[in-house]
C-alpha atoms as a PDB file:
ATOM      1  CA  UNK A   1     114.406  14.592-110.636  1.00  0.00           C
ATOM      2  CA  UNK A   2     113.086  12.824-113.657  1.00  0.00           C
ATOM      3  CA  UNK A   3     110.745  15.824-114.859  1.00  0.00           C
ATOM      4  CA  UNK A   4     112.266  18.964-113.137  1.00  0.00           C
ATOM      5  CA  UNK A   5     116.384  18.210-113.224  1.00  0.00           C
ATOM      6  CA  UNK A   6     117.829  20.581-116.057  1.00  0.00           C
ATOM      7  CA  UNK A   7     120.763  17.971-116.866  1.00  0.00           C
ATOM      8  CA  UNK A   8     122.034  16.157-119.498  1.00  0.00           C
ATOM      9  CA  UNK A   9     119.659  12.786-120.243  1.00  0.00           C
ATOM     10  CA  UNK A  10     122.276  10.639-119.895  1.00  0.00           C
ATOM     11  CA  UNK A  11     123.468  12.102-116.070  1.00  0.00           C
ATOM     12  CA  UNK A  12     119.991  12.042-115.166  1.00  0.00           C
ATOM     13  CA  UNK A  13     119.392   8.757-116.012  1.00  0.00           C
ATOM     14  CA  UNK A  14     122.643   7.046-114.200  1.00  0.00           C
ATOM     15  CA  UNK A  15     121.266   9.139-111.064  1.00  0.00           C
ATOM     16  CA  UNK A  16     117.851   7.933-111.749  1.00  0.00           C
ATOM     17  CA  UNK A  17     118.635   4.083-112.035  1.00  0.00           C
ATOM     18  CA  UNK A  18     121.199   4.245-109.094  1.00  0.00           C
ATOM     19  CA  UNK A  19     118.202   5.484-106.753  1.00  0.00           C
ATOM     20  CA  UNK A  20     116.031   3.055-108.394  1.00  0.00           C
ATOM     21  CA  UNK A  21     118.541   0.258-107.960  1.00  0.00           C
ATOM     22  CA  UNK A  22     117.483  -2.591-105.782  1.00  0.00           C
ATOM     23  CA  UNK A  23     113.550  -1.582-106.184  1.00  0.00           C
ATOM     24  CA  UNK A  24     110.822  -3.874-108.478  1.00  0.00           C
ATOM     25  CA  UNK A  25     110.537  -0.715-110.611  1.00  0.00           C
ATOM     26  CA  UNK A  26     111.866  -1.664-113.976  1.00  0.00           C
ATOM     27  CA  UNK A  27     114.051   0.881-115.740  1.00  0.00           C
ATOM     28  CA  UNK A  28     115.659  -1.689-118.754  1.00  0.00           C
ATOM     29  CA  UNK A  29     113.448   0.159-121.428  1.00  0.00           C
ATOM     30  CA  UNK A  30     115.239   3.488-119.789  1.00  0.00           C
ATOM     31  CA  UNK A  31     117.930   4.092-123.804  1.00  0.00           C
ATOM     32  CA  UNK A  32     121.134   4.029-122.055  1.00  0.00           C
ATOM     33  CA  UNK A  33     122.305   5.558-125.259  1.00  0.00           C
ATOM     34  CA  UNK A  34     120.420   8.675-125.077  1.00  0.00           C
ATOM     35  CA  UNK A  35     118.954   8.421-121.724  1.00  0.00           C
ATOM     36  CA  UNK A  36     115.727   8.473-122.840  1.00  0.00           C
ATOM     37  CA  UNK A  37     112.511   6.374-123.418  1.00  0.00           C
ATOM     38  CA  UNK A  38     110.654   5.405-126.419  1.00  0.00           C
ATOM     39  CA  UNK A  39     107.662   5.160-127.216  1.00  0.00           C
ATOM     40  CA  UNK A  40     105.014   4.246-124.319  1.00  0.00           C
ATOM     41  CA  UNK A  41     107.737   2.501-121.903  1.00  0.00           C
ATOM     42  CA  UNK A  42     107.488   6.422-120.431  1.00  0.00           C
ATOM     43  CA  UNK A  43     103.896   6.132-119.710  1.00  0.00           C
ATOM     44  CA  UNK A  44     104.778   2.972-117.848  1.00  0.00           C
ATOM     45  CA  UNK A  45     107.540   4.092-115.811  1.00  0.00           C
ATOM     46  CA  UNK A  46     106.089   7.043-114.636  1.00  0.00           C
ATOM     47  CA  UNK A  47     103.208   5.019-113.672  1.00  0.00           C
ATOM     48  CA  UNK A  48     105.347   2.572-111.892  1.00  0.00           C
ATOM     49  CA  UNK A  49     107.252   5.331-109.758  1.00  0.00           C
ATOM     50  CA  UNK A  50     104.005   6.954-108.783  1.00  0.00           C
ATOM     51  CA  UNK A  51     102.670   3.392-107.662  1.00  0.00           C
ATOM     52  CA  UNK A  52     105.816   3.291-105.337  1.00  0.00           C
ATOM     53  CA  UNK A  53     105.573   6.494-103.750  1.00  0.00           C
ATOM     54  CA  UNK A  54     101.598   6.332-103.240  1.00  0.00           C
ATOM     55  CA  UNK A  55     102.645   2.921-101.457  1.00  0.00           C
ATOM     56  CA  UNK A  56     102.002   3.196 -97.123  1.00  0.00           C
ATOM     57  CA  UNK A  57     105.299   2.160 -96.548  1.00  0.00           C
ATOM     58  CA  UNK A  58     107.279   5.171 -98.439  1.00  0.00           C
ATOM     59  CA  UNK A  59     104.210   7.547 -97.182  1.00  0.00           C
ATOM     60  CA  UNK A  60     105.497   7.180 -93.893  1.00  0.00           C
ATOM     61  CA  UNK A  61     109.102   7.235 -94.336  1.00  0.00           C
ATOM     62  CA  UNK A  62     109.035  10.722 -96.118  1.00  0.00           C
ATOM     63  CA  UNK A  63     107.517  11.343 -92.934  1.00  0.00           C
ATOM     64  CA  UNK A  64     110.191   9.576 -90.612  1.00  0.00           C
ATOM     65  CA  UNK A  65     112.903  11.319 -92.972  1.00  0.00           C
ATOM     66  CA  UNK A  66     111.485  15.106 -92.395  1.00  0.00           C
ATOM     67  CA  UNK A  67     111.186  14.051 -88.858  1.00  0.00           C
ATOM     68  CA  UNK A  68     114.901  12.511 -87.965  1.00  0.00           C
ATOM     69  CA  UNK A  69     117.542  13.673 -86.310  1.00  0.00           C
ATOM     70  CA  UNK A  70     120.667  12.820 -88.594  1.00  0.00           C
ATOM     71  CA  UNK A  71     123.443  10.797 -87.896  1.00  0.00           C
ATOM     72  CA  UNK A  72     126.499   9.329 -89.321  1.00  0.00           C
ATOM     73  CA  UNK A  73     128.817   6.540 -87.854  1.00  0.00           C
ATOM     74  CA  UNK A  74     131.567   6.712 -90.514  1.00  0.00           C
ATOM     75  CA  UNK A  75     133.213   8.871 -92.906  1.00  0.00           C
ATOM     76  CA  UNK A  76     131.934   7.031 -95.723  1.00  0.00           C
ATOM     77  CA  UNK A  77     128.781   7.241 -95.085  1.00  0.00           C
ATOM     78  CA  UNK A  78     129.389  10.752 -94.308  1.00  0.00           C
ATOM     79  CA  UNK A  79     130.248  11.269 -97.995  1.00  0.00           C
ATOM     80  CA  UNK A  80     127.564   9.255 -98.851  1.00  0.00           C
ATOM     81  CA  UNK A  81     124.698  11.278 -97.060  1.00  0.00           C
ATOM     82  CA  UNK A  82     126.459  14.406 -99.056  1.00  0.00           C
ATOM     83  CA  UNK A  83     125.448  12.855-101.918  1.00  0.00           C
ATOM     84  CA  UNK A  84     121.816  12.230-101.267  1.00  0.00           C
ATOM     85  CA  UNK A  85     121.581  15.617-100.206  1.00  0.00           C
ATOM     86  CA  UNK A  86     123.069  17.392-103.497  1.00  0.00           C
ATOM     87  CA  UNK A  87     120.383  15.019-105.443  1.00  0.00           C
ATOM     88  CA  UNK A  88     117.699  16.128-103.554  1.00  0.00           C
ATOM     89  CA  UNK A  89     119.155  19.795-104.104  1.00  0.00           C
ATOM     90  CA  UNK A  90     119.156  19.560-107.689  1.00  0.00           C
ATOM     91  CA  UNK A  91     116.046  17.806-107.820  1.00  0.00           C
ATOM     92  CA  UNK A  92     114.819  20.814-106.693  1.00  0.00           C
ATOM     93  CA  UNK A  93     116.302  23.317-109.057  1.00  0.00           C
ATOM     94  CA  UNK A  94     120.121  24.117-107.414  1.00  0.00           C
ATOM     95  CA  UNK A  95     122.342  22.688-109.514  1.00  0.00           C
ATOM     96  CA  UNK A  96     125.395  24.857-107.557  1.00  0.00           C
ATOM     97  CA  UNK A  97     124.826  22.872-104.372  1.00  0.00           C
ATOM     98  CA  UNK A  98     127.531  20.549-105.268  1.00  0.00           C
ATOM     99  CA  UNK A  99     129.651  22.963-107.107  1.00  0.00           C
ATOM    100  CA  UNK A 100     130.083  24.900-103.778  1.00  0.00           C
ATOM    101  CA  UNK A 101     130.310  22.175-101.538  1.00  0.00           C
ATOM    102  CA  UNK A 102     133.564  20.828-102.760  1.00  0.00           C
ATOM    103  CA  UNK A 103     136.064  22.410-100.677  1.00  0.00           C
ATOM    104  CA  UNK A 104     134.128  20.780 -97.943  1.00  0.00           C
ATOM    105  CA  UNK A 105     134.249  17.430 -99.276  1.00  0.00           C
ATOM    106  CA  UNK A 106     138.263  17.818-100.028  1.00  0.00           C
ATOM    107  CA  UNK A 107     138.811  18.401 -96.445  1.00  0.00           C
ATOM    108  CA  UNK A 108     136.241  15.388 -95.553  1.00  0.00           C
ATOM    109  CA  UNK A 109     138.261  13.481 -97.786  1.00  0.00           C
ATOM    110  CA  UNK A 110     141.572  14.326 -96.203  1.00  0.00           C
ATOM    111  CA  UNK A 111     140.885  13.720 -93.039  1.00  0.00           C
ATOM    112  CA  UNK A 112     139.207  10.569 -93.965  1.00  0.00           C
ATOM    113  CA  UNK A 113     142.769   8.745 -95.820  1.00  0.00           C
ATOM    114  CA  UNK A 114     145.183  10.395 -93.168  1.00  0.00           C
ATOM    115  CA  UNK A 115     143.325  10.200 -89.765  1.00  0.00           C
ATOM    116  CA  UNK A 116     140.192   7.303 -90.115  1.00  0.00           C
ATOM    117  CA  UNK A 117     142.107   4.924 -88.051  1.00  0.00           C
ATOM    118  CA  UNK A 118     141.220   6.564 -85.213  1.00  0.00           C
ATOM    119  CA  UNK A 119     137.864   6.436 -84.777  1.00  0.00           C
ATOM    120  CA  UNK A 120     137.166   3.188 -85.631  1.00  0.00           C
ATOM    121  CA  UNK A 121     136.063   0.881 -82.898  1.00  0.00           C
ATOM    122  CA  UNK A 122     138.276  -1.677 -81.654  1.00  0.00           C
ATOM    123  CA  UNK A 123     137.726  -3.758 -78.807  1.00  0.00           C
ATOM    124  CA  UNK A 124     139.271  -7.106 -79.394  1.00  0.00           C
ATOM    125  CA  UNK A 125     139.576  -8.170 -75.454  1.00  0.00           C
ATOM    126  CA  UNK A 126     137.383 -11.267 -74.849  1.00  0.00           C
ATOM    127  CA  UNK A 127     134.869 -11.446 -72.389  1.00  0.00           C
ATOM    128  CA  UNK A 128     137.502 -12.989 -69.742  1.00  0.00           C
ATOM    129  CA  UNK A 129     139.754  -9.767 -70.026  1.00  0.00           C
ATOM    130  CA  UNK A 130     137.401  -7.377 -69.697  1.00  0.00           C
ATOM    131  CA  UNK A 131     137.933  -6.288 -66.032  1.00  0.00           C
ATOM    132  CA  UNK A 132     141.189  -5.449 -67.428  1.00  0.00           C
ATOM    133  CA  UNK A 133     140.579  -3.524 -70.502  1.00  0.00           C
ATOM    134  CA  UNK A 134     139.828  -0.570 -68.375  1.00  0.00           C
ATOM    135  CA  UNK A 135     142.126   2.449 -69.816  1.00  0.00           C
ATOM    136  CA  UNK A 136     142.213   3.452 -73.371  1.00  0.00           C
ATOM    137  CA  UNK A 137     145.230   4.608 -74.878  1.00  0.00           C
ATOM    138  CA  UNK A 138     145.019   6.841 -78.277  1.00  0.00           C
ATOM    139  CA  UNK A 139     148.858   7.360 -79.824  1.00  0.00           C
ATOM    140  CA  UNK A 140     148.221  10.946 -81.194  1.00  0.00           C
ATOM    141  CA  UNK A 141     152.054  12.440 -81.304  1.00  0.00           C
ATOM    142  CA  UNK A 142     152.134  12.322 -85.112  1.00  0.00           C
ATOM    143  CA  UNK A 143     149.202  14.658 -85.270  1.00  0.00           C
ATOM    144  CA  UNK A 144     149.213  18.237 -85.735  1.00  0.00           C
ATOM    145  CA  UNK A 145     147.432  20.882 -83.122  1.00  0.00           C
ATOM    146  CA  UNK A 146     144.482  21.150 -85.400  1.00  0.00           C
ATOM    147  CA  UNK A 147     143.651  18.195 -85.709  1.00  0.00           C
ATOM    148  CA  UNK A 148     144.633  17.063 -82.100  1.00  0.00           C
ATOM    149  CA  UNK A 149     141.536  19.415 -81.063  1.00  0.00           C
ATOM    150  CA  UNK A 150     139.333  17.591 -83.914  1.00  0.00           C
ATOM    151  CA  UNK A 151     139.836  14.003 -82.730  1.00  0.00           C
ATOM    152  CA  UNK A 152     139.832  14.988 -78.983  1.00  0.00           C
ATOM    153  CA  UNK A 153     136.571  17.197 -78.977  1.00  0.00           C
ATOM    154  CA  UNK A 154     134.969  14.763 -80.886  1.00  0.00           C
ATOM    155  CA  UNK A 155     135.529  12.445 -78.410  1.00  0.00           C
ATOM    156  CA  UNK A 156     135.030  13.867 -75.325  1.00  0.00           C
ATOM    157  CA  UNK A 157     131.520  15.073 -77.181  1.00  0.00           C
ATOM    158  CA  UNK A 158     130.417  11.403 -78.390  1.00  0.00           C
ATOM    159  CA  UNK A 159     131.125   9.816 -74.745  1.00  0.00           C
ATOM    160  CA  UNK A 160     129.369  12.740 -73.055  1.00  0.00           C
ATOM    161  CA  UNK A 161     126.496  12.467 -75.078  1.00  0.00           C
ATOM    162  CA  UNK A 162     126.601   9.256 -74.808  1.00  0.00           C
ATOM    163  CA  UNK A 163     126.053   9.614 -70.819  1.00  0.00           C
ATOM    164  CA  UNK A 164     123.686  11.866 -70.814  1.00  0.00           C
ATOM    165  CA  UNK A 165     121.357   9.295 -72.732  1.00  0.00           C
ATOM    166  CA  UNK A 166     121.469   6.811 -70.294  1.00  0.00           C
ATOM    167  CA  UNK A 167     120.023   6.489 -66.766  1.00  0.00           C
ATOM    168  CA  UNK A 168     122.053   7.934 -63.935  1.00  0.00           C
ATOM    169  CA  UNK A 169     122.579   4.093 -62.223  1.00  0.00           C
ATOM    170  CA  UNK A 170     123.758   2.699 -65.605  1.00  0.00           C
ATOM    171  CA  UNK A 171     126.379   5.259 -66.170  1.00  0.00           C
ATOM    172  CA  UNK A 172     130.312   4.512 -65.751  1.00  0.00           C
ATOM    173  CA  UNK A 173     132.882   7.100 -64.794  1.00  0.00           C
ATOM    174  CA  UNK A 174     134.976   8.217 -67.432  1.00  0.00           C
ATOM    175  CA  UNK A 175     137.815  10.384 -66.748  1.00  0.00           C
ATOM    176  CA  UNK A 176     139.850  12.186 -69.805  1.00  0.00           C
ATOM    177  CA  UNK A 177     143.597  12.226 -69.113  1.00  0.00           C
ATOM    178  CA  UNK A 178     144.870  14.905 -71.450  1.00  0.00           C
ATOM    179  CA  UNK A 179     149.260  14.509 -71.549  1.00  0.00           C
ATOM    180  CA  UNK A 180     150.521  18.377 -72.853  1.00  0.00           C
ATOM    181  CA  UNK A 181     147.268  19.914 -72.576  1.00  0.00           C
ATOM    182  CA  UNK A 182     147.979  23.135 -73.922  1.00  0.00           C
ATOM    183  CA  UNK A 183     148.340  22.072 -77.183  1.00  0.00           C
ATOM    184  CA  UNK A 184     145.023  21.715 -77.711  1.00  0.00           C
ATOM    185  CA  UNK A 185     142.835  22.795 -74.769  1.00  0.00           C
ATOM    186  CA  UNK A 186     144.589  26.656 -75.221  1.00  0.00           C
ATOM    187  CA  UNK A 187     144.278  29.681 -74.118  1.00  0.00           C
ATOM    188  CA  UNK A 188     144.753  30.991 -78.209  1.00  0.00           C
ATOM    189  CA  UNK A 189     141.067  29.140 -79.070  1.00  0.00           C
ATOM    190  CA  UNK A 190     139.192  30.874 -75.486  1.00  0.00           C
ATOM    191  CA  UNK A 191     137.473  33.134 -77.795  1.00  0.00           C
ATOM    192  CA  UNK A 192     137.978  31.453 -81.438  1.00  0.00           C
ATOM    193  CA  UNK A 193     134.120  31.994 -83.778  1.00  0.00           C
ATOM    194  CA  UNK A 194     134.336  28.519 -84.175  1.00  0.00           C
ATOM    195  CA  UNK A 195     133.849  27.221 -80.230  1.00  0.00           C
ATOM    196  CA  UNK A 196     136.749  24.835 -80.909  1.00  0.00           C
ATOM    197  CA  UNK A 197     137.436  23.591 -77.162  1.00  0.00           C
ATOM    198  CA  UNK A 198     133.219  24.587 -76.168  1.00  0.00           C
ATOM    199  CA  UNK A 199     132.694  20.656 -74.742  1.00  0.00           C
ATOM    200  CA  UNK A 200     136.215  20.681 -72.552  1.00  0.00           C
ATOM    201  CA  UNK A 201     134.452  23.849 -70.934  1.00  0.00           C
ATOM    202  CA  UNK A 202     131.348  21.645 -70.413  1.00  0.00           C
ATOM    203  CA  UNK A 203     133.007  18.572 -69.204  1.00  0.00           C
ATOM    204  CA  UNK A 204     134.899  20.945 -66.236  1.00  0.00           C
ATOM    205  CA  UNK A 205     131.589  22.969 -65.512  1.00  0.00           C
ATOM    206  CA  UNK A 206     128.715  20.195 -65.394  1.00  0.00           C
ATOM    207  CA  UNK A 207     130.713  17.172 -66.429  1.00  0.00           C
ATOM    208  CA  UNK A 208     130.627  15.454 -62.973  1.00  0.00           C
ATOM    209  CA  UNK A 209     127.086  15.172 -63.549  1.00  0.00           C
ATOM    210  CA  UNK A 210     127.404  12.829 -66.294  1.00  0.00           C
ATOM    211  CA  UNK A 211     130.444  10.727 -65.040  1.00  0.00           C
ATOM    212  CA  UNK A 212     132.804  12.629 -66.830  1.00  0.00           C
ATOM    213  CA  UNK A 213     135.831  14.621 -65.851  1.00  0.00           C
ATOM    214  CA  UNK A 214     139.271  16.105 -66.929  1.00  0.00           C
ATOM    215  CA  UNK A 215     142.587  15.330 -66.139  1.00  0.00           C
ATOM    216  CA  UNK A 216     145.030  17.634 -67.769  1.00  0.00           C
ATOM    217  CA  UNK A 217     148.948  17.625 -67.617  1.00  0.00           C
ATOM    218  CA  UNK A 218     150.895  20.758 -68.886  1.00  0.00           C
ATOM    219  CA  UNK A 219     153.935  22.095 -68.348  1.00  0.00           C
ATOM    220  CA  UNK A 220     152.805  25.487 -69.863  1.00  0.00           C
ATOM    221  CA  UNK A 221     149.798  26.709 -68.228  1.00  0.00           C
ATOM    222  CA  UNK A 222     150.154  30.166 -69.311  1.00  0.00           C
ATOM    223  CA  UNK A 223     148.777  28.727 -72.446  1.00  0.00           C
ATOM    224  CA  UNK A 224     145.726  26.613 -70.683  1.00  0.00           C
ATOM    225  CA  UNK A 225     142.348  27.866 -71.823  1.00  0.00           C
ATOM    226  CA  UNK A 226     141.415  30.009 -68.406  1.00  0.00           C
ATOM    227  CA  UNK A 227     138.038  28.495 -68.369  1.00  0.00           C
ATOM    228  CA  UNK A 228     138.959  25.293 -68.118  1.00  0.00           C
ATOM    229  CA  UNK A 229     141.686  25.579 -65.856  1.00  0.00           C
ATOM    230  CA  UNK A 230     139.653  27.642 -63.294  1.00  0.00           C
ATOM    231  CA  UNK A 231     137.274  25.091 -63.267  1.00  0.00           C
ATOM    232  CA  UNK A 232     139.014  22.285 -62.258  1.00  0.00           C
ATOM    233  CA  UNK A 233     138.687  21.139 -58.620  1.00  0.00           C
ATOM    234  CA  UNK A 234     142.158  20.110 -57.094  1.00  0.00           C
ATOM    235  CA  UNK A 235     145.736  21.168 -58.812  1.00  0.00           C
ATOM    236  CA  UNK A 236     149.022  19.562 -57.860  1.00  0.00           C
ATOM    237  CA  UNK A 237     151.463  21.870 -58.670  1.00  0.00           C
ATOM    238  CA  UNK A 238     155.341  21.298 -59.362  1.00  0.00           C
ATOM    239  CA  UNK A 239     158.281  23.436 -58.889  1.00  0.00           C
ATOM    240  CA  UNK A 240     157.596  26.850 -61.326  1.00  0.00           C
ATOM    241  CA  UNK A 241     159.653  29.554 -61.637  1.00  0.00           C
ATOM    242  CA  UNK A 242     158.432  31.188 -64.853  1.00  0.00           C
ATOM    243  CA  UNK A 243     156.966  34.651 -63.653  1.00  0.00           C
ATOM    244  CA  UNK A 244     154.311  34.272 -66.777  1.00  0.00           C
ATOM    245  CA  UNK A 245     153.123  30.937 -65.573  1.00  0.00           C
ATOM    246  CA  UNK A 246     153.184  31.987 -61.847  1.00  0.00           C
ATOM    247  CA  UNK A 247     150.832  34.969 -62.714  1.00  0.00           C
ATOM    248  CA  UNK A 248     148.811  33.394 -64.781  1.00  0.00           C
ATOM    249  CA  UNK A 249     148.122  30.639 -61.901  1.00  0.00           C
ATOM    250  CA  UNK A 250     147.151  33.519 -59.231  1.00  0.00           C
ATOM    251  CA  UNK A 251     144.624  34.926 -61.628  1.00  0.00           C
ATOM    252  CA  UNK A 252     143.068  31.823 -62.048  1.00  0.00           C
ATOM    253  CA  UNK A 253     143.612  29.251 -59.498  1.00  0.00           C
ATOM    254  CA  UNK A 254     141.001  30.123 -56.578  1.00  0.00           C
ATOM    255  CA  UNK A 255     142.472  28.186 -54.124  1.00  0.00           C
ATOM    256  CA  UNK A 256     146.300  29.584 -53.869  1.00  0.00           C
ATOM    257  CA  UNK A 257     147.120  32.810 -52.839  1.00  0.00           C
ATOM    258  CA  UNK A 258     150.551  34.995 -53.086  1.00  0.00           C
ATOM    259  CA  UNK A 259     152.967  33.595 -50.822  1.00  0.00           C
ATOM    260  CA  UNK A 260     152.141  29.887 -51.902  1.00  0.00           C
ATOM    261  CA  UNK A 261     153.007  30.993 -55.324  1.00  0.00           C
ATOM    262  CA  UNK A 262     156.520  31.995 -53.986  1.00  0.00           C
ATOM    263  CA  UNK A 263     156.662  28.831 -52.369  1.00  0.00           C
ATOM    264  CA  UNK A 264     156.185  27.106 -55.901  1.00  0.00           C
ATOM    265  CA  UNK A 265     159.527  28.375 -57.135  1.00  0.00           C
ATOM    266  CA  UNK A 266     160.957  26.642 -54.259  1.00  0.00           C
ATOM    267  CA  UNK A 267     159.787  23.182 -54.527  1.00  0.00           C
ATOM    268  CA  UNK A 268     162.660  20.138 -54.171  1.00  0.00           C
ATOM    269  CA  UNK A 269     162.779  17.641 -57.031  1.00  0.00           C
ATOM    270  CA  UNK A 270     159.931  15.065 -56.831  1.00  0.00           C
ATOM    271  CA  UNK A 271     157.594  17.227 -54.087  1.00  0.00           C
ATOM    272  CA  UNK A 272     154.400  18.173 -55.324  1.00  0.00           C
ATOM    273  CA  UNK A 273     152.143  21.129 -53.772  1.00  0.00           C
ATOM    274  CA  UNK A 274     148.643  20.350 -53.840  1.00  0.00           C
ATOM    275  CA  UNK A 275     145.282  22.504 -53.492  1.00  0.00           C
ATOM    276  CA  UNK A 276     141.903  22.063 -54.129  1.00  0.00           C
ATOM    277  CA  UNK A 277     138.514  20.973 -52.975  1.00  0.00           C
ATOM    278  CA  UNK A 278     140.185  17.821 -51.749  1.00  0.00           C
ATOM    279  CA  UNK A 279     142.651  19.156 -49.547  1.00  0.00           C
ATOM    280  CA  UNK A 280     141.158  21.749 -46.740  1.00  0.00           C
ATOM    281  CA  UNK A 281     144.602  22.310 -46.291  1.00  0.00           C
ATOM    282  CA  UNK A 282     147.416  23.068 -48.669  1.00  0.00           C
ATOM    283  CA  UNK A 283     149.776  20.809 -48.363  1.00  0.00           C
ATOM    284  CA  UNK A 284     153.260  19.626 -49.558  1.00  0.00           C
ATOM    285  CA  UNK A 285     153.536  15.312 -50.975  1.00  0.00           C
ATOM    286  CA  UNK A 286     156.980  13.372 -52.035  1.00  0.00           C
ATOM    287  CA  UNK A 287     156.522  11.472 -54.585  1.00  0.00           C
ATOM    288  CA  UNK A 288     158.385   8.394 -54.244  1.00  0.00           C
ATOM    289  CA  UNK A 289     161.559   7.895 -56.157  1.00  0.00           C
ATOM    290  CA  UNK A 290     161.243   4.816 -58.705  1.00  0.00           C
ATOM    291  CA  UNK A 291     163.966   1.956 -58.113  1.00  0.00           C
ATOM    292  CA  UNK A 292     167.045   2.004 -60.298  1.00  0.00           C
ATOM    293  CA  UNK A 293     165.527  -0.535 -62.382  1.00  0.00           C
ATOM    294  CA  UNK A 294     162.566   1.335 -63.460  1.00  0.00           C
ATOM    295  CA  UNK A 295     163.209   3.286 -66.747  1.00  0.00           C
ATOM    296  CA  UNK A 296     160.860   7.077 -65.633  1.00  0.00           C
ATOM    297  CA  UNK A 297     161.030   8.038 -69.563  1.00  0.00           C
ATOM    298  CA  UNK A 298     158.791   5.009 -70.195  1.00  0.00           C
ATOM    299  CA  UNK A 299     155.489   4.878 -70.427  1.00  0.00           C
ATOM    300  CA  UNK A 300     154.068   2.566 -67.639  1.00  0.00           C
ATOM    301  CA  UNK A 301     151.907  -0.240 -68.456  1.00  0.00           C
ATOM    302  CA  UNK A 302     148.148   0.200 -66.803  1.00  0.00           C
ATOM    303  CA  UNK A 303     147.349  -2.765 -64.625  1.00  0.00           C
ATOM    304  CA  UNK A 304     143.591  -3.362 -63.198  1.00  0.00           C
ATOM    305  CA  UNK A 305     143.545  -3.197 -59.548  1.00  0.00           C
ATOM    306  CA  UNK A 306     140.080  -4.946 -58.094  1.00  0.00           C
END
């Protein structure tokens, strides 16, 4: 950066001394005035960089560095590793890396003020309470459709990954319980250039063999993703009478056929008709009505059962 950068002396120098912060390599004869040196306190800083780099220990981590797989845990650091990399770019001559990369960091930047809440991680149950910390809840009504996909795939990626890492006896069960599905896992993204819902398809093709599986609730499913919603194993169907939702279910349900659809439109209040790989036969449950002094618009409190 120092000889090849084409930038003003006193840019390059602020870069300079903020990479250089923290090291033994002294940079007070570096003119903050004109971001230059005078007379031989060059020689010596140039000497004093090249002693650095020649040193074992930054040897091999310009070797770890072209060798790493990249991660970041926060959008800050995000923003942060964006920087590095524009340096290095106009270390190396492009000086419109950063110039073209701004719409990018806007949106970074956006998402970062309005939605970082959300993924940070907060577990705040003590050791005692953990056999009862079992459900997560995420509040996500105040988000748009967009970004209801963002946070969810994002998700459902980090925890899969996350299982695949680890041996198969370690591994817990997680199950994703998605509440008005098609708002995000839709039929609209199926065949988007950007893959959008690609890891919900995963999760319901080979999810089970990393302890993770999907749990969707829609009243729409005309406007399910078909992938996904063929392969799910076992579907408990309520009363349906929309002829768009009924055909859309015989196309892609495998396990109903023609005159159980009819039978769909039929249902009483509170029965549910049930099909899948758990039930060898078809069958009909009542749900139980809740007492009078249960409020159903409520969302009920989750309560570990050993």
């Amino acid at each position: 950066m120092y000889r090849n950068v084409q930038d003003s002396p006193v840019s390059k120098r602020v870069k300079i001394i903020g990479f250089l912060e923290g090291t033994d390599i002294d940079t007070s004869a570096y003119n903050s005035q004109y971001g230059n040196f005078q007379g031989t306190t060059e020689h010596n800083f140039i000497s004093s960089l090249e002693e650095k780099l020649n040193n074992e220990d930054y040897t091999s981590l310009l070797e770890k560095i072209k060798n790493s797989h990249y991660e970041v845990d926060s959008f800050d650091n995000l923003l942060k590793a964006l920087n590095y990399v524009y340096n290095l770019e106009e270390a190396q001559g492009n000086n419109n890396a950063r110039h073209h990369s701004q719409t990018l960091e806007t949106r970074i930047k956006e998402v970062a003020s309005r939605y970082s809440k959300l993924f940070e991680n907060k577990n705040n149950a003590s050791n005692e309470d953990a056999p009862y910390n079992q459900v997560t809840i995420y509040e996500v009504s105040e988000l748009d459709d967009d970004l209801l996909l963002f946070f969810t795939s994002y998700l459902c990626k980090k925890i899969l990954n996350k299982s695949r890492a680890i041996p198969l006896e370690e591994r817990n069960i997680n199950i994703f319980l998605f509440e008005e599905a098609h708002r995000y896992i839709s039929e609209n993204k199926e065949h988007s250039q950007f893959f959008e819902i690609e890891i919900f398809r995963k999760i319901a093709r080979e999810g089970r063999k990393f302890g993770c599986f999907l749990c969707l609730s829609s009243q729409r499913p005309s406007e399910l993703s078909s992938t996904v919603l063929s392969q799910c194993n076992n579907y408990l169907l309520h009363r349906i009478k929309n002829n768009i939702d009924l055909e859309y279910l015989s196309k892609t349900i495998p396990y109903i056929d023609s005159n159980q659809l009819k039978r769909l439109s039929y249902l009483p209040t509170g029965v549910t008709y049930a099909v899948g790989e758990l039930f060898p036969i078809p069958i009909e449950i009542k749900v139980n009505e809740p007492t009078k002094r249960e409020d159903v618009t409520q969302t009920p409190v989750i309560q570990y059962c050993k």
